[in-house]
PDB file of N, CA and C in Angstrom:
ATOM      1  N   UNK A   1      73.155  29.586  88.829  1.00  0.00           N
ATOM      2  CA  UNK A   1      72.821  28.788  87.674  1.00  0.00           C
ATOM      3  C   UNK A   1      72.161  27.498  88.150  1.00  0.00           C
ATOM      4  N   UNK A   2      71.446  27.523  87.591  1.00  0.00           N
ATOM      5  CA  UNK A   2      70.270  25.887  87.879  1.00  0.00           C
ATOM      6  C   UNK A   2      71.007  24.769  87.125  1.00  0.00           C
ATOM      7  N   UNK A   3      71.193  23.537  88.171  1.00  0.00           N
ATOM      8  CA  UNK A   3      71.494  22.580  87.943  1.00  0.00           C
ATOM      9  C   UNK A   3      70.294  21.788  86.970  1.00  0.00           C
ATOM     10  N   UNK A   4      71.102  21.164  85.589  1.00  0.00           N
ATOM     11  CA  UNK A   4      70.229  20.581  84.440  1.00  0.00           C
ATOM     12  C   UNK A   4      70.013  19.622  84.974  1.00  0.00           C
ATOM     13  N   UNK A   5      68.694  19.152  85.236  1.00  0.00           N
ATOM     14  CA  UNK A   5      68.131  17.783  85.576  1.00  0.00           C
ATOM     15  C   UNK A   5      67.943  16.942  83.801  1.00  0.00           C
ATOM     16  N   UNK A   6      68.323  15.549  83.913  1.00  0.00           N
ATOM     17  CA  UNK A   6      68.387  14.926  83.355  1.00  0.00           C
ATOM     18  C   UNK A   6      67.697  13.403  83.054  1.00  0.00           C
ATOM     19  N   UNK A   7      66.916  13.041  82.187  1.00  0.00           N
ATOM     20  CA  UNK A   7      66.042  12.087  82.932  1.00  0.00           C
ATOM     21  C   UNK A   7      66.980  10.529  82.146  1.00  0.00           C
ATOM     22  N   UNK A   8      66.433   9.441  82.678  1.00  0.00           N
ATOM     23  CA  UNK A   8      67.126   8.273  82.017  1.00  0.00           C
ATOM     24  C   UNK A   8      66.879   8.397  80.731  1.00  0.00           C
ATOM     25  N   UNK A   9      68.098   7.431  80.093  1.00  0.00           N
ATOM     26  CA  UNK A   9      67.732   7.185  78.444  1.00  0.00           C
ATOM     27  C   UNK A   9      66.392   5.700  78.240  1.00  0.00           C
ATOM     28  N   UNK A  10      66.659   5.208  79.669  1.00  0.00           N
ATOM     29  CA  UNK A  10      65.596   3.843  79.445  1.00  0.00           C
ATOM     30  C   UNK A  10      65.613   3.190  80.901  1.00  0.00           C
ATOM     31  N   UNK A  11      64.662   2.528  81.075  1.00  0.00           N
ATOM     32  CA  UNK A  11      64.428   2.208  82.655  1.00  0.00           C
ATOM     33  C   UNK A  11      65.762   0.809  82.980  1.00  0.00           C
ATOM     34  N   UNK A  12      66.126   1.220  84.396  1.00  0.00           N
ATOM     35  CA  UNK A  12      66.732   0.227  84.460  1.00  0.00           C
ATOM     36  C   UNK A  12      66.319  -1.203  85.283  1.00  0.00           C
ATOM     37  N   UNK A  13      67.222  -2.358  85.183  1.00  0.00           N
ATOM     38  CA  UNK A  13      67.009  -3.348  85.259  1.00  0.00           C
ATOM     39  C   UNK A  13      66.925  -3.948  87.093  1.00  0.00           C
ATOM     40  N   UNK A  14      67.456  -2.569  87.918  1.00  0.00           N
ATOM     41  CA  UNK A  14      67.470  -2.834  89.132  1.00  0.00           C
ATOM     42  C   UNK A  14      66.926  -1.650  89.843  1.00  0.00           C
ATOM     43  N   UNK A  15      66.573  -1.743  91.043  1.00  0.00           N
ATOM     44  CA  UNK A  15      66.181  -0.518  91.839  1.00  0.00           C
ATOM     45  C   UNK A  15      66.877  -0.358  93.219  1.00  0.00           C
ATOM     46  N   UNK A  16      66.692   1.184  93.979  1.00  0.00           N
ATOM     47  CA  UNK A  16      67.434   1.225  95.155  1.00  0.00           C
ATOM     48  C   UNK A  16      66.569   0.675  95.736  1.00  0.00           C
ATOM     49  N   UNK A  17      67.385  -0.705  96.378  1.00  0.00           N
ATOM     50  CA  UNK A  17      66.876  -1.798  97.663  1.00  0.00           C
ATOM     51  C   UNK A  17      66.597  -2.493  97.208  1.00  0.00           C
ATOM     52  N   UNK A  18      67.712  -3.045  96.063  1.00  0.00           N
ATOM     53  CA  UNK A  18      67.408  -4.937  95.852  1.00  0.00           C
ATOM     54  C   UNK A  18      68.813  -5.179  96.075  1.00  0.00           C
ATOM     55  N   UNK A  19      68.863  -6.378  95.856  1.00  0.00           N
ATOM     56  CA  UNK A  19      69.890  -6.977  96.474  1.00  0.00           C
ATOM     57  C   UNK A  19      70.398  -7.412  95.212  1.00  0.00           C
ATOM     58  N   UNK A  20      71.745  -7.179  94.956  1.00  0.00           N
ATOM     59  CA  UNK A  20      72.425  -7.617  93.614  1.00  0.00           C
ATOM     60  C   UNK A  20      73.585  -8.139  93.768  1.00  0.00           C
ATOM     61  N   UNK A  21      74.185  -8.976  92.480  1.00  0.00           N
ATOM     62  CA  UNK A  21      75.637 -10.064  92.601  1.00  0.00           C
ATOM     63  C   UNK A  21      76.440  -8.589  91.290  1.00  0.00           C
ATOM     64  N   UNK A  22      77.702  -8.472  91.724  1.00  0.00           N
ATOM     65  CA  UNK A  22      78.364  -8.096  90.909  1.00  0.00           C
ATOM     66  C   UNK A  22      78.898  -8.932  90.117  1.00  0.00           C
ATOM     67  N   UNK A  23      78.903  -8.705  88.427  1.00  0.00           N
ATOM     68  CA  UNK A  23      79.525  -9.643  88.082  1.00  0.00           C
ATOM     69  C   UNK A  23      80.622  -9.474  87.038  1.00  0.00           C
ATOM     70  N   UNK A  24      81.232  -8.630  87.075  1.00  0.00           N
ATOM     71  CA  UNK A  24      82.540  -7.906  86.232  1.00  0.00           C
ATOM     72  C   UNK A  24      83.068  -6.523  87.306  1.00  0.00           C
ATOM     73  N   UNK A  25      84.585  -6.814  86.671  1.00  0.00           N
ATOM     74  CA  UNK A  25      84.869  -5.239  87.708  1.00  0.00           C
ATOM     75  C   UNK A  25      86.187  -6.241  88.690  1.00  0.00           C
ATOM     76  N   UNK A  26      86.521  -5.393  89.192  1.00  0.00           N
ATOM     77  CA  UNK A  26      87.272  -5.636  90.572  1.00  0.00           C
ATOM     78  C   UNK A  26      86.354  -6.364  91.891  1.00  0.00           C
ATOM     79  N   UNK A  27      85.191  -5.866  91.952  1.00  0.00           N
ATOM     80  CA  UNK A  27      84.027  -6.285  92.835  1.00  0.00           C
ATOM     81  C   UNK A  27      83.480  -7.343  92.288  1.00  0.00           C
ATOM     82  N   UNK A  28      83.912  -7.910  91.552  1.00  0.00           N
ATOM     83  CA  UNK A  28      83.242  -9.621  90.666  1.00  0.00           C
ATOM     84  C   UNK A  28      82.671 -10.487  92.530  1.00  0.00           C
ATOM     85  N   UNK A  29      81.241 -10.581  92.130  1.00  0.00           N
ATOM     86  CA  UNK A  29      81.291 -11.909  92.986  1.00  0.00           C
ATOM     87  C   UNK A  29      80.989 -11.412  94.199  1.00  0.00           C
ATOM     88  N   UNK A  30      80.908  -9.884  94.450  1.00  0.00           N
ATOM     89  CA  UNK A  30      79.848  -9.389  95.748  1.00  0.00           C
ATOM     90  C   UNK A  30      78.738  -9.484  95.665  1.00  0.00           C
ATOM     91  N   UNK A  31      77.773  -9.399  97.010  1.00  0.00           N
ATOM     92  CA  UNK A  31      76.560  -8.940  96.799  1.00  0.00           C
ATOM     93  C   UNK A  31      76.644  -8.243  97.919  1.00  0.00           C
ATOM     94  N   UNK A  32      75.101  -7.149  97.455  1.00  0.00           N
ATOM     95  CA  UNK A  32      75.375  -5.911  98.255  1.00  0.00           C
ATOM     96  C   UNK A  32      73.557  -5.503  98.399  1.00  0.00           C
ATOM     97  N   UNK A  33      73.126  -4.414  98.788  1.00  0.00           N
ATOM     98  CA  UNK A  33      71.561  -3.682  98.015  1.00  0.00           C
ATOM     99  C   UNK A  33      72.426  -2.396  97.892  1.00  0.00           C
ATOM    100  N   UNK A  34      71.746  -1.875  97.084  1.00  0.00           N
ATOM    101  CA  UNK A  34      71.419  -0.686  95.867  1.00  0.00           C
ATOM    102  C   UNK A  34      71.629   0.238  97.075  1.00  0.00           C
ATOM    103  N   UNK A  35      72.390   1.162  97.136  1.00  0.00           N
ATOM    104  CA  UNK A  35      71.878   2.428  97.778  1.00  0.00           C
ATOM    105  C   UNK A  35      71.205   3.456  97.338  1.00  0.00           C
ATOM    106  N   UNK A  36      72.221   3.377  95.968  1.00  0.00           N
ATOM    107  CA  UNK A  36      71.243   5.182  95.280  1.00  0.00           C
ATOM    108  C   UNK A  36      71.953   4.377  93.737  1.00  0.00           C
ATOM    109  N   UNK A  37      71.051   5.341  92.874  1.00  0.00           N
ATOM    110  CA  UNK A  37      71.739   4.599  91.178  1.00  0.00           C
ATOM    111  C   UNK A  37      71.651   6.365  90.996  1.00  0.00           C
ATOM    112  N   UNK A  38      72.745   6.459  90.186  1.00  0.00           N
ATOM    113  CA  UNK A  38      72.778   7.830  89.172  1.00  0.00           C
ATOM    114  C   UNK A  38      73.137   7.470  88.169  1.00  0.00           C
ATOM    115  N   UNK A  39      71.535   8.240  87.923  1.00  0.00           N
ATOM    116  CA  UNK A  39      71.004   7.728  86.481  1.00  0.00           C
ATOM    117  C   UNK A  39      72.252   9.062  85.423  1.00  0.00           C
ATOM    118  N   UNK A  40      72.213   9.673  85.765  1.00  0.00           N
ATOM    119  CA  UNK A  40      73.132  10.347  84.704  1.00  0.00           C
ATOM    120  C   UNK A  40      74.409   9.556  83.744  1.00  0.00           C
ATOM    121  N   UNK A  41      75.106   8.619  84.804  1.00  0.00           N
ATOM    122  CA  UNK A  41      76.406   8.000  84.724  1.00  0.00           C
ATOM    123  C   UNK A  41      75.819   6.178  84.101  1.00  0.00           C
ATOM    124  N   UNK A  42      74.955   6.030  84.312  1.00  0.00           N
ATOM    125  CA  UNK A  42      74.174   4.969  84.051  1.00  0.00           C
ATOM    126  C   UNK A  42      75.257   3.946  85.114  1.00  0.00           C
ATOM    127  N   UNK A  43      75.298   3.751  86.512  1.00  0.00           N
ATOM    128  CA  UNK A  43      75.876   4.084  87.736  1.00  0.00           C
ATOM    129  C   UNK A  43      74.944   3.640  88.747  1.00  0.00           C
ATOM    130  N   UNK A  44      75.769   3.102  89.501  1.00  0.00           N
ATOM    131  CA  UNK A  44      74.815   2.876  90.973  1.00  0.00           C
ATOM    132  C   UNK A  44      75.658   1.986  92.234  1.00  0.00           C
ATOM    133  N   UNK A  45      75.339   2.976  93.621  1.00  0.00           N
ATOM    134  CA  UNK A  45      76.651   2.528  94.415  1.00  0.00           C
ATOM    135  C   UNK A  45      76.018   1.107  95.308  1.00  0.00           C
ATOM    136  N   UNK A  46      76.293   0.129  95.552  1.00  0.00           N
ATOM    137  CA  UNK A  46      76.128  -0.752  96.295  1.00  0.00           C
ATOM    138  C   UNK A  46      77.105  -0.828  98.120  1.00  0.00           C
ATOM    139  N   UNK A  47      76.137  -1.033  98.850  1.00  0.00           N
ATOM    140  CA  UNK A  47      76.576  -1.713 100.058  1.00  0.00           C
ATOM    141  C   UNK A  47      78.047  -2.208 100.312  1.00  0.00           C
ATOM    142  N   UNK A  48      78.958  -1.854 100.632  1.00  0.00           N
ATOM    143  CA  UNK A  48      80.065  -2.939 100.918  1.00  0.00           C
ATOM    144  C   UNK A  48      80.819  -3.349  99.443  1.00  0.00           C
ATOM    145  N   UNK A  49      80.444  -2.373  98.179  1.00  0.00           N
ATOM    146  CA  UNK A  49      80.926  -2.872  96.902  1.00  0.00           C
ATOM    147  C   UNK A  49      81.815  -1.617  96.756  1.00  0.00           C
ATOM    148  N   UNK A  50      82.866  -2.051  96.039  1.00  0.00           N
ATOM    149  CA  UNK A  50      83.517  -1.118  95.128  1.00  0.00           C
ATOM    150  C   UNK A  50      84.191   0.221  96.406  1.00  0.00           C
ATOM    151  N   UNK A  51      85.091  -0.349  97.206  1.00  0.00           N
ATOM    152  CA  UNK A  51      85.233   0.941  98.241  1.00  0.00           C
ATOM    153  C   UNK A  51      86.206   1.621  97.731  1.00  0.00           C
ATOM    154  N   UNK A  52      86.415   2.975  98.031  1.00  0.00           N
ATOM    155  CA  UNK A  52      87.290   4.001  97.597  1.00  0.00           C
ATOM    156  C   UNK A  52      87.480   4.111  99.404  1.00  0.00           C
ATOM    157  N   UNK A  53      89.044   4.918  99.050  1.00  0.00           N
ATOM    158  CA  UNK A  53      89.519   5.246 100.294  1.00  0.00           C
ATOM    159  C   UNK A  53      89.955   6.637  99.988  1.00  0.00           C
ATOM    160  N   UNK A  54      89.212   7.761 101.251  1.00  0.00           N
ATOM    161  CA  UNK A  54      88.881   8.885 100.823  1.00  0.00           C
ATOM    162  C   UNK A  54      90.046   9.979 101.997  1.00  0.00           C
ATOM    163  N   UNK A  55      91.218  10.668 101.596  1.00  0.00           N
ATOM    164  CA  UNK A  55      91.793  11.012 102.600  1.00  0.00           C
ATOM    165  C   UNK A  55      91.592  12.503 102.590  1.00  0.00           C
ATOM    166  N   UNK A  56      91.234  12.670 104.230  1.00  0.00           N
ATOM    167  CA  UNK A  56      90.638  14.117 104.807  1.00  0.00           C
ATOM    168  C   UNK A  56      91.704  14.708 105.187  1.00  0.00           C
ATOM    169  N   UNK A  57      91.699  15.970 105.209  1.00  0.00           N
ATOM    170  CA  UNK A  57      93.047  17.231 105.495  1.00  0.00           C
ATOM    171  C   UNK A  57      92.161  17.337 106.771  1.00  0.00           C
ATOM    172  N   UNK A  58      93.444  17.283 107.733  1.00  0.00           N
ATOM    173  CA  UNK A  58      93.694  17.656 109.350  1.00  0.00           C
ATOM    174  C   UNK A  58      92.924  19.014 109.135  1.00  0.00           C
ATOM    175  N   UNK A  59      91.895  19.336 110.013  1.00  0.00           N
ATOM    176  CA  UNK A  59      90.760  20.582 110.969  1.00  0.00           C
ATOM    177  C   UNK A  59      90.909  20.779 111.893  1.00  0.00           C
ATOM    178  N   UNK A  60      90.244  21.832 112.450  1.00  0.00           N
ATOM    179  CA  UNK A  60      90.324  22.008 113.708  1.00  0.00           C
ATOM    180  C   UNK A  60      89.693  21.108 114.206  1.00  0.00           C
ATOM    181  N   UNK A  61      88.493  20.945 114.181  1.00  0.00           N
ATOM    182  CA  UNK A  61      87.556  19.571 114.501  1.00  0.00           C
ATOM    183  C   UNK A  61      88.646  18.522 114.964  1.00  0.00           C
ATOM    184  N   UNK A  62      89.114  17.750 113.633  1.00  0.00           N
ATOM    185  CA  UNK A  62      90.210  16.850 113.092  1.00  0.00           C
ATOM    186  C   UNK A  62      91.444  17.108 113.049  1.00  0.00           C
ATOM    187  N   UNK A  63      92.333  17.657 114.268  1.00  0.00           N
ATOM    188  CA  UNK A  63      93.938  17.633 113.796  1.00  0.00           C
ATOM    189  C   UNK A  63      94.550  16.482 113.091  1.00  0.00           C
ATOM    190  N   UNK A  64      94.243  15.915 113.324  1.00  0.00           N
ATOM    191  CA  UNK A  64      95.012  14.446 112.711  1.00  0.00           C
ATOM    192  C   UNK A  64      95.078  14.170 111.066  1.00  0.00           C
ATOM    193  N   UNK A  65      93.639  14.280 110.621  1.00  0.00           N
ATOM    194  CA  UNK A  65      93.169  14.099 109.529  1.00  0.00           C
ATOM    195  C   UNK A  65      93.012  12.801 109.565  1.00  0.00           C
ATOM    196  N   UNK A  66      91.851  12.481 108.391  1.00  0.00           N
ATOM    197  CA  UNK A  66      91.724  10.819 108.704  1.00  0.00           C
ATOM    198  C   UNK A  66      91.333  10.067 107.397  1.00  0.00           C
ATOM    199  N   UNK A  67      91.296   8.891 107.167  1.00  0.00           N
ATOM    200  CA  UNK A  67      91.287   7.536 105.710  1.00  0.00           C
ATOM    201  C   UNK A  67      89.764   7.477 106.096  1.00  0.00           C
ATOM    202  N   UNK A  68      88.665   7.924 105.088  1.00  0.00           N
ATOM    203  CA  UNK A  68      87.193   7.774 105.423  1.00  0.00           C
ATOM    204  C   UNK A  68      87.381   6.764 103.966  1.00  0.00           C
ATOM    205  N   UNK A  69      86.713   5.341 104.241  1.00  0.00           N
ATOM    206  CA  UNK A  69      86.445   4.418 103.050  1.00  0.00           C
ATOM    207  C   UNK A  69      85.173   4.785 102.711  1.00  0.00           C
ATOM    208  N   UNK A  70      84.104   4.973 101.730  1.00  0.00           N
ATOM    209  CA  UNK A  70      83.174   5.329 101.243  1.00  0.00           C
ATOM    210  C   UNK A  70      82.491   3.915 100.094  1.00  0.00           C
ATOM    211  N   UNK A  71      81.656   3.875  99.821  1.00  0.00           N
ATOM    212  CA  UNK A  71      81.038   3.039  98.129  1.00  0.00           C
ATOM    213  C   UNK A  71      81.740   3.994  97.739  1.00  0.00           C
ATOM    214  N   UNK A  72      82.344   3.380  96.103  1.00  0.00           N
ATOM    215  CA  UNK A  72      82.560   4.162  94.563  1.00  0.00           C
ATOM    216  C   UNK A  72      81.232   3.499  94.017  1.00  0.00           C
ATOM    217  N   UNK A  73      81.231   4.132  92.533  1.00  0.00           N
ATOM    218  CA  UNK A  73      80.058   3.073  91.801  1.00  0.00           C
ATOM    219  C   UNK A  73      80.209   2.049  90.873  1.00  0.00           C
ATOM    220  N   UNK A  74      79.484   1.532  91.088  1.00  0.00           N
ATOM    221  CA  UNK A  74      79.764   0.685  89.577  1.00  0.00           C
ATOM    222  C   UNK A  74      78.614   0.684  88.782  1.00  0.00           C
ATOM    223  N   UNK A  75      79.118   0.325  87.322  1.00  0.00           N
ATOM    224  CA  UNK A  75      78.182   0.525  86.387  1.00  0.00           C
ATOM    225  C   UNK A  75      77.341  -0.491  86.272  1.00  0.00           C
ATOM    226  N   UNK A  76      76.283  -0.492  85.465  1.00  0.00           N
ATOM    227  CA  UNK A  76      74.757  -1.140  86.099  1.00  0.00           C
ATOM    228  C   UNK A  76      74.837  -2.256  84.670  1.00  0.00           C
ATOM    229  N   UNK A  77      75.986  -2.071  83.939  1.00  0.00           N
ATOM    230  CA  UNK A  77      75.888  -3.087  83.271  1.00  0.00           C
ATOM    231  C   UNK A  77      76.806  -4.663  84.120  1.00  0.00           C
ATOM    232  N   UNK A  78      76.843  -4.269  85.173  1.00  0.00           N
ATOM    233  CA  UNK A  78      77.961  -4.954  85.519  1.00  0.00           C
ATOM    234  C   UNK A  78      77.536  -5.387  87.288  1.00  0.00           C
ATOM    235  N   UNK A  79      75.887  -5.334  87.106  1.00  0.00           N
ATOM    236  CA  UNK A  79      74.932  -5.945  88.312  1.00  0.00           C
ATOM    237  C   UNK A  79      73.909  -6.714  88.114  1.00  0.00           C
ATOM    238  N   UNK A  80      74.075  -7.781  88.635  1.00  0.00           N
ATOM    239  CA  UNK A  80      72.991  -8.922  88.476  1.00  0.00           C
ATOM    240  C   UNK A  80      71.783  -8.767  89.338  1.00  0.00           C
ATOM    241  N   UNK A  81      70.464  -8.487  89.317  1.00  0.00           N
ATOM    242  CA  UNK A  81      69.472  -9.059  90.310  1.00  0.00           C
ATOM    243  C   UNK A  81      69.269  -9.879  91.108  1.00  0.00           C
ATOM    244  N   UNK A  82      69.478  -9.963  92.367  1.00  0.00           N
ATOM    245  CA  UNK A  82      69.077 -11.485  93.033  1.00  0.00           C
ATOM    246  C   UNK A  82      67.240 -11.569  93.222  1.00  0.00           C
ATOM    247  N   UNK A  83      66.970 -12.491  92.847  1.00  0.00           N
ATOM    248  CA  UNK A  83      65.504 -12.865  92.759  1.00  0.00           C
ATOM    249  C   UNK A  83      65.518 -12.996  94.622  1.00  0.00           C
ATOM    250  N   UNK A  84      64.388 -12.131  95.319  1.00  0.00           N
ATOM    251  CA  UNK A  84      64.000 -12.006  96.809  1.00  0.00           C
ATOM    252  C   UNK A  84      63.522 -13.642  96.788  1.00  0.00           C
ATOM    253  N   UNK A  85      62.854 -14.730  95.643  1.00  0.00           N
ATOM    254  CA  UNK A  85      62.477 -15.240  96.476  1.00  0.00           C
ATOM    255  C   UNK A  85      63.307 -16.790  96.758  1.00  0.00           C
ATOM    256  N   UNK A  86      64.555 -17.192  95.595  1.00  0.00           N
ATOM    257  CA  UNK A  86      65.421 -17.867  95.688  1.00  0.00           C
ATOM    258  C   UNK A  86      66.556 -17.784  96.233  1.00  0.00           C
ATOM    259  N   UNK A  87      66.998 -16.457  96.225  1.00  0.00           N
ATOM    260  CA  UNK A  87      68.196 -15.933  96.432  1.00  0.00           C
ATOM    261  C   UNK A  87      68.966 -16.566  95.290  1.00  0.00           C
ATOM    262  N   UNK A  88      68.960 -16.283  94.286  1.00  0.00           N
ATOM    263  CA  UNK A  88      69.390 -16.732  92.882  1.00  0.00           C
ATOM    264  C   UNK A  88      69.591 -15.414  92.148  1.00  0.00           C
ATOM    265  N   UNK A  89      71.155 -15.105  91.470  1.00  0.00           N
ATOM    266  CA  UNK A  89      70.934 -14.010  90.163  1.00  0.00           C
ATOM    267  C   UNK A  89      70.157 -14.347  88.977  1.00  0.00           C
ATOM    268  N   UNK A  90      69.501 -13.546  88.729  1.00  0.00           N
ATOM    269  CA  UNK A  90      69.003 -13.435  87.429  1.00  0.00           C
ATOM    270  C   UNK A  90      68.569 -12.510  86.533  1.00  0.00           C
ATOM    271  N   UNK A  91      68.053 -13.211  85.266  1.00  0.00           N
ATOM    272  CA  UNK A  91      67.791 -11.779  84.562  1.00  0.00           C
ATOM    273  C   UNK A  91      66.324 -11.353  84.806  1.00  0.00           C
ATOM    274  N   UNK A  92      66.200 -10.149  84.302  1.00  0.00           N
ATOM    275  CA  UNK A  92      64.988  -9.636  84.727  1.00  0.00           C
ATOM    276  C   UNK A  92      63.832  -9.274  83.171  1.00  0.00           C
ATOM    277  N   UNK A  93      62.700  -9.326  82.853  1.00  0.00           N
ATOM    278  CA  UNK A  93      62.190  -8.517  82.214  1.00  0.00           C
ATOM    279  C   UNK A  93      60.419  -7.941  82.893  1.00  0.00           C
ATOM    280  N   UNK A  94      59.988  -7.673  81.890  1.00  0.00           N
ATOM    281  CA  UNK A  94      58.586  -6.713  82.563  1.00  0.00           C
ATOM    282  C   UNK A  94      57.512  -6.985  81.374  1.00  0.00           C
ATOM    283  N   UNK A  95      56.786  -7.717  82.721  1.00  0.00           N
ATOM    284  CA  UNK A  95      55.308  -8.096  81.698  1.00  0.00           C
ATOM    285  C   UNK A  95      54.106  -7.307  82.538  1.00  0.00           C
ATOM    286  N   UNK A  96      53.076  -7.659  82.330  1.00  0.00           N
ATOM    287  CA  UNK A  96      52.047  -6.587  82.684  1.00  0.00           C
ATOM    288  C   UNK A  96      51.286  -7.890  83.842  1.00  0.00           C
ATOM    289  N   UNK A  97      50.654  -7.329  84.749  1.00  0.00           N
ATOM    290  CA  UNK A  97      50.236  -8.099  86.048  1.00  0.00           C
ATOM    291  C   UNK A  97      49.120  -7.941  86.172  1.00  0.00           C
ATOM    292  N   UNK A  98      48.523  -9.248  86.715  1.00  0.00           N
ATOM    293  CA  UNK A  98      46.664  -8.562  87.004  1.00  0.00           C
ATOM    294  C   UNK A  98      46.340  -7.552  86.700  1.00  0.00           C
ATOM    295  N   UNK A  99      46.700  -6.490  87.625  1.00  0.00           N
ATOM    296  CA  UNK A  99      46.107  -5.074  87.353  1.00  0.00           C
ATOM    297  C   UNK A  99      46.485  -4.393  85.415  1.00  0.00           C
ATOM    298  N   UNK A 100      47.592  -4.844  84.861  1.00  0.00           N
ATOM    299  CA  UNK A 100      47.554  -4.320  83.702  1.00  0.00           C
ATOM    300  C   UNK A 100      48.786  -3.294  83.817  1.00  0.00           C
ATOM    301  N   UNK A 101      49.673  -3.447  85.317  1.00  0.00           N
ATOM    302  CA  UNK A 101      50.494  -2.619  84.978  1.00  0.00           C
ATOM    303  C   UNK A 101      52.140  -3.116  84.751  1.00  0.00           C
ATOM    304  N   UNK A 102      53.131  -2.894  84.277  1.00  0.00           N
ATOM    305  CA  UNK A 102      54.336  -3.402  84.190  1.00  0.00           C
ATOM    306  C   UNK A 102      54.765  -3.600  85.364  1.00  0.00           C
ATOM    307  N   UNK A 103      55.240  -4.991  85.339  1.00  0.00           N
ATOM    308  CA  UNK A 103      56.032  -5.101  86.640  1.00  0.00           C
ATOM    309  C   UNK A 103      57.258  -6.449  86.681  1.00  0.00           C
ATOM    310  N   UNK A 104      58.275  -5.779  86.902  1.00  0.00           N
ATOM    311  CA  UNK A 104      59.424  -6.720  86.638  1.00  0.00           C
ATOM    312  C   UNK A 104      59.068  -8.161  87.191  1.00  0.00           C
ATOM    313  N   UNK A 105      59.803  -9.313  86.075  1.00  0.00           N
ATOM    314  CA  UNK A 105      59.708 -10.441  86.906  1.00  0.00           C
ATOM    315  C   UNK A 105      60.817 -10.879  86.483  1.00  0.00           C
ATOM    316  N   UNK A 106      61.060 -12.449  86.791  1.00  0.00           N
ATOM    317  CA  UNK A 106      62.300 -12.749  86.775  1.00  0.00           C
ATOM    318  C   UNK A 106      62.337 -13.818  85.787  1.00  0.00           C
ATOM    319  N   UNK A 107      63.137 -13.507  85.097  1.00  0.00           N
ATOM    320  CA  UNK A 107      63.439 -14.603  83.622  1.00  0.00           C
ATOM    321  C   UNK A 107      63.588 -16.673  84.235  1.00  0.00           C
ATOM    322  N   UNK A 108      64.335 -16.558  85.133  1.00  0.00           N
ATOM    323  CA  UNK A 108      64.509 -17.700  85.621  1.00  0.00           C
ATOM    324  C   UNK A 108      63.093 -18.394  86.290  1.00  0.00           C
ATOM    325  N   UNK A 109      62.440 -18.185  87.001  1.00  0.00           N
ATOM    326  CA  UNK A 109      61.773 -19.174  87.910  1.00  0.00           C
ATOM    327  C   UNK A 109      60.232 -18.106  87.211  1.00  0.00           C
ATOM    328  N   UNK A 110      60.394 -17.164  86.435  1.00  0.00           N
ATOM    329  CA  UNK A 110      59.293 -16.250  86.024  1.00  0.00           C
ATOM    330  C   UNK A 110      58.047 -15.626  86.993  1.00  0.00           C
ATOM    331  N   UNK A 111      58.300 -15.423  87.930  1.00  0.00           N
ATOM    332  CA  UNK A 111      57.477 -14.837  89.371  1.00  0.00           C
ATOM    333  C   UNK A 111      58.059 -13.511  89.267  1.00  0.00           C
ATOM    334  N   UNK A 112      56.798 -12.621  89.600  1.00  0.00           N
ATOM    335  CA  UNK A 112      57.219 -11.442  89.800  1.00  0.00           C
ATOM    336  C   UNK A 112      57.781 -10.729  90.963  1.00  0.00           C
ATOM    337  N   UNK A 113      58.727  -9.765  90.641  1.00  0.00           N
ATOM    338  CA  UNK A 113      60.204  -9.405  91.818  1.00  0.00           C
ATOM    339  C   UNK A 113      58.741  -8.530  92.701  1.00  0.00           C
ATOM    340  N   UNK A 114      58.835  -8.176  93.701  1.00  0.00           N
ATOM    341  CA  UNK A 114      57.812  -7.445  94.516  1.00  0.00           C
ATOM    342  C   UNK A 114      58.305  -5.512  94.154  1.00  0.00           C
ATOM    343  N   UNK A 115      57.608  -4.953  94.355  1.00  0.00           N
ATOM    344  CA  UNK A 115      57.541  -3.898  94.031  1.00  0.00           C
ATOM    345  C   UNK A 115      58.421  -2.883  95.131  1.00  0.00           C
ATOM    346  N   UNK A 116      59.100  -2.388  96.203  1.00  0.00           N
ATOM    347  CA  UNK A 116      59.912  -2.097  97.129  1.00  0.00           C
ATOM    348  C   UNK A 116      59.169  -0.423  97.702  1.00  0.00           C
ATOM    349  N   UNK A 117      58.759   0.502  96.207  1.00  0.00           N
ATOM    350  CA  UNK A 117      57.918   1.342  96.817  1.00  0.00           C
ATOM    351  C   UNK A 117      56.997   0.852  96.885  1.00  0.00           C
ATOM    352  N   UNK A 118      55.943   0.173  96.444  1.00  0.00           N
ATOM    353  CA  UNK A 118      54.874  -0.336  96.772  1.00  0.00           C
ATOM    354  C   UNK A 118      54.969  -1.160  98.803  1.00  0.00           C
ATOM    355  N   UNK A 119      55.698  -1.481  99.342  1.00  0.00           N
ATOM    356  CA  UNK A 119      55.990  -1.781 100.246  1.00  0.00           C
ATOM    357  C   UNK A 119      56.207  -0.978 101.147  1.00  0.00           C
ATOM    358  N   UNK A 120      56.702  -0.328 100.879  1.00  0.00           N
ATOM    359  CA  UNK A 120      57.273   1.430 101.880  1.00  0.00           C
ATOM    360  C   UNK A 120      55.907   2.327 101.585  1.00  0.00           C
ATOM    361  N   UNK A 121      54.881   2.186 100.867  1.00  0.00           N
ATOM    362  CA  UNK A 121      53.976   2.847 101.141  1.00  0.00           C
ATOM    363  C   UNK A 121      54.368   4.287 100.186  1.00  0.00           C
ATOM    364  N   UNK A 122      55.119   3.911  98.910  1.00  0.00           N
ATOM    365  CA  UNK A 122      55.207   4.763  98.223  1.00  0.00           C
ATOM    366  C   UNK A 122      54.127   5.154  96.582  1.00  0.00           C
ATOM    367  N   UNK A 123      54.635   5.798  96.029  1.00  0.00           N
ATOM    368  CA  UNK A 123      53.684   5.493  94.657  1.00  0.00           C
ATOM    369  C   UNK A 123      54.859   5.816  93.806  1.00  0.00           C
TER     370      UNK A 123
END
């Protein structure tokens, strides 16, 4: 059976590889970057945020068995943006740029956040 791919209900406000402040939750008051967001859960695990402690059954490999800490996620209503060029949280929205295309900027100091695939040589 084929796994249902699912697309977002609406774009979100952060991407994998920015750097964000948690700001509700148990994790209040970290900052971390984005590893991966799942978009299904409206979800996304951060760096050093939100750890779960994950216990493995003794293998052959592993007689012992062992405590692997992992990211859990947290929800994306509950992550702030840090602006790359203050190091400041803020909010974000999306206006259109020279070229005419959307591109997030930052509500506070209003400069636009840099693009991260555009940098990696992505599209």
């Amino acid at each position: 059976m084929e796994k249902k791919i699912t697309l977002p209900k609406h774009k979100f406000h952060i991407k994998s590889g920015d750097t964000v402040l948690v700001i509700g939750g148990n994790s209040k008051g970290q900052r971390g970057v984005v590893k991966e967001i799942i978009v299904e859960k409206d979800r996304a695990r951060v760096e050093g945020v939100a750890m779960i402690t994950k216990h493995l059954k003794p293998t052959a490999s592993n007689p012992q068995g062992s405590l692997e800490k992992t990211e859990g996620s947290v929800h994306i209503s509950n992550l702030k943006l840090v602006d790359p060029a203050t190091g400041e949280p803020t909010r974000t929205g999306r206006k259109a740029n020279e070229k005419g295309k959307l591109q997030r900027f930052s509500k506070k100091t209003g400069n636009f956040i840099p693009d991260r695939s555009a940098e990696a040589g992505r599209k």
